[in-house]
N, C-alpha and C. Protein backbone atom coordinates (compact mmCIF):
# COMPACT_ATOMS: atom_id res chain seq x y z
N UNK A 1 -141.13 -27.00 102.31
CA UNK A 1 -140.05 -27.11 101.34
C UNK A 1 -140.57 -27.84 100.11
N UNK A 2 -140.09 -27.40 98.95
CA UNK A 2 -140.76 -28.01 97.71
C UNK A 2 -140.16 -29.46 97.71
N UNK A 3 -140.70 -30.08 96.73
CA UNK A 3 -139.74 -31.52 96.60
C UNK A 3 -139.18 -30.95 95.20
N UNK A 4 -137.92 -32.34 95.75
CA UNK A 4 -136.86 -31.97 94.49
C UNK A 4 -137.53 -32.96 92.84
N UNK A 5 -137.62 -32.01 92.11
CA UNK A 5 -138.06 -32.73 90.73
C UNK A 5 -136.92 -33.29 89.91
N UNK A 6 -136.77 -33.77 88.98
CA UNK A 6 -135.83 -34.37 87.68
C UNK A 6 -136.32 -34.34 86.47
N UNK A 7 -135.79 -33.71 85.68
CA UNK A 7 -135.98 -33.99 84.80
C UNK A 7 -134.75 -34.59 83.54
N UNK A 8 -134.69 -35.50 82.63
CA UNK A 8 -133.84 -36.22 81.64
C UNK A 8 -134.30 -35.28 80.13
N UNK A 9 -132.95 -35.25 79.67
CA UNK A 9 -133.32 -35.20 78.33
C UNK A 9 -131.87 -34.47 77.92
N UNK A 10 -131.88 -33.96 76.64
CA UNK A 10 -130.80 -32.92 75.91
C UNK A 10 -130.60 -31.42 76.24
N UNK A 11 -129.79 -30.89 75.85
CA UNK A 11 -129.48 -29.43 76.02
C UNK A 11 -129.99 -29.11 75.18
N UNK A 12 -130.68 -28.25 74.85
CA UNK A 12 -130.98 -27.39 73.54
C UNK A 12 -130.70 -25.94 74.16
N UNK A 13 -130.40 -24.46 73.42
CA UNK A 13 -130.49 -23.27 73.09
C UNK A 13 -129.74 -22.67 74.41
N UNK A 14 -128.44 -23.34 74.71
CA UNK A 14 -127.53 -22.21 75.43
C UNK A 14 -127.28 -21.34 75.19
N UNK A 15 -127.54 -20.26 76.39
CA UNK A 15 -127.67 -18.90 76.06
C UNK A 15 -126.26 -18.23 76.55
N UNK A 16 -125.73 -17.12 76.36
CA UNK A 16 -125.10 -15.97 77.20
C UNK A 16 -124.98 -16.57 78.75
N UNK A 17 -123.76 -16.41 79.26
CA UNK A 17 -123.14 -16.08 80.76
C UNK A 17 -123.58 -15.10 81.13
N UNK A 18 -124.75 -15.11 81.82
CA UNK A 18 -125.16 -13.77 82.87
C UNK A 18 -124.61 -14.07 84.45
N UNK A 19 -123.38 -13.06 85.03
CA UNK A 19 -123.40 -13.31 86.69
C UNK A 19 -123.18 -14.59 86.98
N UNK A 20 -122.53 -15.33 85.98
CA UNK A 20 -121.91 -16.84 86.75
C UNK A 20 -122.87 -17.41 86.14
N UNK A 21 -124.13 -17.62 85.50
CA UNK A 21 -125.47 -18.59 85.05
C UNK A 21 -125.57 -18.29 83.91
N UNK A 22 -125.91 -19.82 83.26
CA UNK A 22 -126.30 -19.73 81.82
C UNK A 22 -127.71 -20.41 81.77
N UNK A 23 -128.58 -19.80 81.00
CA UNK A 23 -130.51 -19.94 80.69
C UNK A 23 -129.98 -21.20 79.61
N UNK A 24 -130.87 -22.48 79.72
CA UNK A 24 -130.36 -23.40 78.44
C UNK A 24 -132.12 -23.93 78.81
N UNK A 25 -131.98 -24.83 77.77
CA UNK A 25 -133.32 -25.53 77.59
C UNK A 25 -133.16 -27.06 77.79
N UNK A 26 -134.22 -27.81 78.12
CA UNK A 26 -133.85 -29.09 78.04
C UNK A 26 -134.91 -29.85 77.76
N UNK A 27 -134.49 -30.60 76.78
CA UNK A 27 -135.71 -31.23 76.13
C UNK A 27 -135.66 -32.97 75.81
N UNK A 28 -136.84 -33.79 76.81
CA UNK A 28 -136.57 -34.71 76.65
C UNK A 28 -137.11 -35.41 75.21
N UNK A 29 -136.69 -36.54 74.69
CA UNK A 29 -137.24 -37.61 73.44
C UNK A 29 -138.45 -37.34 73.33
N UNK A 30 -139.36 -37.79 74.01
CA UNK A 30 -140.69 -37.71 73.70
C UNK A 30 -141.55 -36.19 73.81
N UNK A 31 -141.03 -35.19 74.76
CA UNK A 31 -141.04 -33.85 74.50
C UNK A 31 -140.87 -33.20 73.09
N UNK A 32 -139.75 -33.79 72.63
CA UNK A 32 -139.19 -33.22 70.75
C UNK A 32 -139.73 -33.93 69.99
N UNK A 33 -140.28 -35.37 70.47
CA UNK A 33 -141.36 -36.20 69.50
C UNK A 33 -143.01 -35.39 68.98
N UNK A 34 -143.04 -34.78 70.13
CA UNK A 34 -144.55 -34.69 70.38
C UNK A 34 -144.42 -32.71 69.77
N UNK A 35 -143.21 -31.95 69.67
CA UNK A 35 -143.21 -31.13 68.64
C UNK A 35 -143.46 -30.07 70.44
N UNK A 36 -143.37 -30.61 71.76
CA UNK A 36 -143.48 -29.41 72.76
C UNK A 36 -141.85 -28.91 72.62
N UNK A 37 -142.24 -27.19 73.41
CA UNK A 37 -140.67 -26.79 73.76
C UNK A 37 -139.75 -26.75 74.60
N UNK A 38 -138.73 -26.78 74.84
CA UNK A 38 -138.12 -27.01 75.59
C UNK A 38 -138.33 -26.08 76.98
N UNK A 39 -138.20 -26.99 78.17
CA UNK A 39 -138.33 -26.17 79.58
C UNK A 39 -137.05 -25.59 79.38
N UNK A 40 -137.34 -24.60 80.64
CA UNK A 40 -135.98 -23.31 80.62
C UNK A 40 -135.72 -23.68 82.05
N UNK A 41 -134.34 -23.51 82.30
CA UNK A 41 -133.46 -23.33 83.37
C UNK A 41 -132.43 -22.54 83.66
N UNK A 42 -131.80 -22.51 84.83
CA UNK A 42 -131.01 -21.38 84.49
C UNK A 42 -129.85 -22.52 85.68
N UNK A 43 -128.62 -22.29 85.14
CA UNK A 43 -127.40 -23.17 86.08
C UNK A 43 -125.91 -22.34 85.94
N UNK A 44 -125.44 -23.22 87.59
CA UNK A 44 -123.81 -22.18 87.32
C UNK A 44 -123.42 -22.47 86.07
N UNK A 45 -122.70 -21.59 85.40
CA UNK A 45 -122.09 -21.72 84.19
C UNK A 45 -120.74 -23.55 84.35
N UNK A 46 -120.30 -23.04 85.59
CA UNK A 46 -119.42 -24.59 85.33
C UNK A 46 -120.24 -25.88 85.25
N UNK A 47 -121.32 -26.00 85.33
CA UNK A 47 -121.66 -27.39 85.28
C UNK A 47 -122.29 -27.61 83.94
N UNK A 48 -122.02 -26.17 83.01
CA UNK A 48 -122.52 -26.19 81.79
C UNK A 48 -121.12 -26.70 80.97
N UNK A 49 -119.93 -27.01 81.57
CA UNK A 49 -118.48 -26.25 80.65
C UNK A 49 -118.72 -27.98 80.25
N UNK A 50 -118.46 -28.33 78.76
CA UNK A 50 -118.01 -29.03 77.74
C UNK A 50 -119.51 -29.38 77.92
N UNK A 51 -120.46 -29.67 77.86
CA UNK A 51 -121.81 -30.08 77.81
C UNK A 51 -122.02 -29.78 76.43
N UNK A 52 -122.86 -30.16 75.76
CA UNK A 52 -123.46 -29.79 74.19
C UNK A 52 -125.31 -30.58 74.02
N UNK A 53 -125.46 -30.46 73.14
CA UNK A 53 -126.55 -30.96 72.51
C UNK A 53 -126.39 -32.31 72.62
N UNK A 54 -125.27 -33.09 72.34
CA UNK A 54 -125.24 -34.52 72.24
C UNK A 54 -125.15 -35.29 73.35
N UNK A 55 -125.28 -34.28 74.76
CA UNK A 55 -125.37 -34.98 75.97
C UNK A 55 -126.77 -35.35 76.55
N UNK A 56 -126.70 -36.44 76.79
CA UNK A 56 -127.83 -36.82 77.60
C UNK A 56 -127.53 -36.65 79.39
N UNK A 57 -128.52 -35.26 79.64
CA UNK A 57 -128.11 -34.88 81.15
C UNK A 57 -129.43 -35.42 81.92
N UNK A 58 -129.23 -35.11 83.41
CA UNK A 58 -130.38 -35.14 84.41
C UNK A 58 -130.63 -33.95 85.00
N UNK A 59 -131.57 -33.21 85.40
CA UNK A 59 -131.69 -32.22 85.50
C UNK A 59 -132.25 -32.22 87.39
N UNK A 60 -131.64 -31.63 88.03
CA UNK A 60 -132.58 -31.38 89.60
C UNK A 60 -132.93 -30.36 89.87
N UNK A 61 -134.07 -30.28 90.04
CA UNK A 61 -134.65 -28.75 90.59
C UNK A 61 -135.61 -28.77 91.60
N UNK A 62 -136.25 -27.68 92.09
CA UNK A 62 -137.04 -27.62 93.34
C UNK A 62 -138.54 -26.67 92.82
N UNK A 63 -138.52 -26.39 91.12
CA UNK A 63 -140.18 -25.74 91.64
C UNK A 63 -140.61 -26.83 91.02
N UNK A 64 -141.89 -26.42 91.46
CA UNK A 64 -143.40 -27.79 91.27
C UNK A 64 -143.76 -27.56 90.02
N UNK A 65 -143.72 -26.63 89.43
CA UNK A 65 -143.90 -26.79 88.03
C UNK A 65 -143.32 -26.62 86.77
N UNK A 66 -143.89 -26.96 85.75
CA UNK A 66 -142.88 -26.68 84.34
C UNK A 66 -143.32 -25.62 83.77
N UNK A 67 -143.65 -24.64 84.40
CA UNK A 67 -144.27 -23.92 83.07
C UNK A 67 -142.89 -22.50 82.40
N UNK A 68 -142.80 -22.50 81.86
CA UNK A 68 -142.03 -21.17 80.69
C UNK A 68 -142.68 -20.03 81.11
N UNK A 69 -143.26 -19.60 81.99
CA UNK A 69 -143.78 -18.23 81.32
C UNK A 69 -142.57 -17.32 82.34
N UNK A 70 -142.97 -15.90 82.20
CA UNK A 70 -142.55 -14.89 82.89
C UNK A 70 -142.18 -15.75 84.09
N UNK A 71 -141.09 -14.94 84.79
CA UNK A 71 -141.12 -15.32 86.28
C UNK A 71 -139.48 -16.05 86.30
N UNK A 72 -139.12 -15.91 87.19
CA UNK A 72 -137.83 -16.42 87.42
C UNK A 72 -137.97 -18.44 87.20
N UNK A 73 -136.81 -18.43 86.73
CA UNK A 73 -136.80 -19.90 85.93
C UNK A 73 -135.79 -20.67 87.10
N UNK A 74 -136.42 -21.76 87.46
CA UNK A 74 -135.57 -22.68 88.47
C UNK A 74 -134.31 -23.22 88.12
N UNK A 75 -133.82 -22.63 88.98
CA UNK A 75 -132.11 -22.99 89.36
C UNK A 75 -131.87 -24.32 89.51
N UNK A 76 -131.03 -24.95 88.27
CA UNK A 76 -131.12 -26.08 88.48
C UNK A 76 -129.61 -26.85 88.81
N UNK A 77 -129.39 -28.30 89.13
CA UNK A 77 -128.21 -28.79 88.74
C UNK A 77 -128.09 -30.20 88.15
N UNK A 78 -127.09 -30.00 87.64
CA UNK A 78 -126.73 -31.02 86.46
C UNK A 78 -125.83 -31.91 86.56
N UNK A 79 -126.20 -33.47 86.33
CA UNK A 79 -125.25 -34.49 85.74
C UNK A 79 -125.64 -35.19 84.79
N UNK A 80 -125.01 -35.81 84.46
CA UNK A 80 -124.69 -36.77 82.94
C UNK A 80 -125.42 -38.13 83.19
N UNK A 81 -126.67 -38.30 82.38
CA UNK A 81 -127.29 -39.33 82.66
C UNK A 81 -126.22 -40.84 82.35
C-alpha cells in the first residue's frame, strides 16, 4: 500500500465538473516563489464547493510522486489548513 502524502498550499486553475470530479492545481508559497507549476489533482466536486484561490487547503493523497505528466492524476482529499 502506498503511504499517504500531503501536500499545503492554494488552489490555482479549477477546471470543469467531469463525473462528480474537478482537475484543480495546487500550489504551495515557495512552489509560486521559485516560478514551479502547480501539481494536478483531481477531487469529488463537493469538497471543492465554496473553496477559491484565497484558501489555504491540505491536500491527502496516496501516489509517491509529483510528477504532471500523462497518466491518471491522484485522487485526492481536502481540508482547510
Amino acid at each position: 500500500m502506498a503511504e499517504i502524502l500531503a501536500e499545503a498550499g492554494r488552489i490555482t486553475g479549477l477546471g470543469p465538473e467531469i463525473d462528480g470530479k474537478i482537475i484543480f492545481g495546487l500550489q504551495s508559497a515557495y512552489a509560486k516563489r521559485v516560478g514551479q507549476k502547480p501539481m494536478r489533482f483531481v477531487a469529488p466536486a463537493n469538497q471543492l464547493t465554496d473553496l477559491d484561490d484565497d484558501d489555504l487547503v491540505v491536500v491527502r493523497f496516496s501516489r509517491t510522486d509529483h510528477s504532471t505528466t500523462a497518466g491518471p492524476l491522484p485522487v485526492a482529499s481536502l481540508s482547510l489548513a
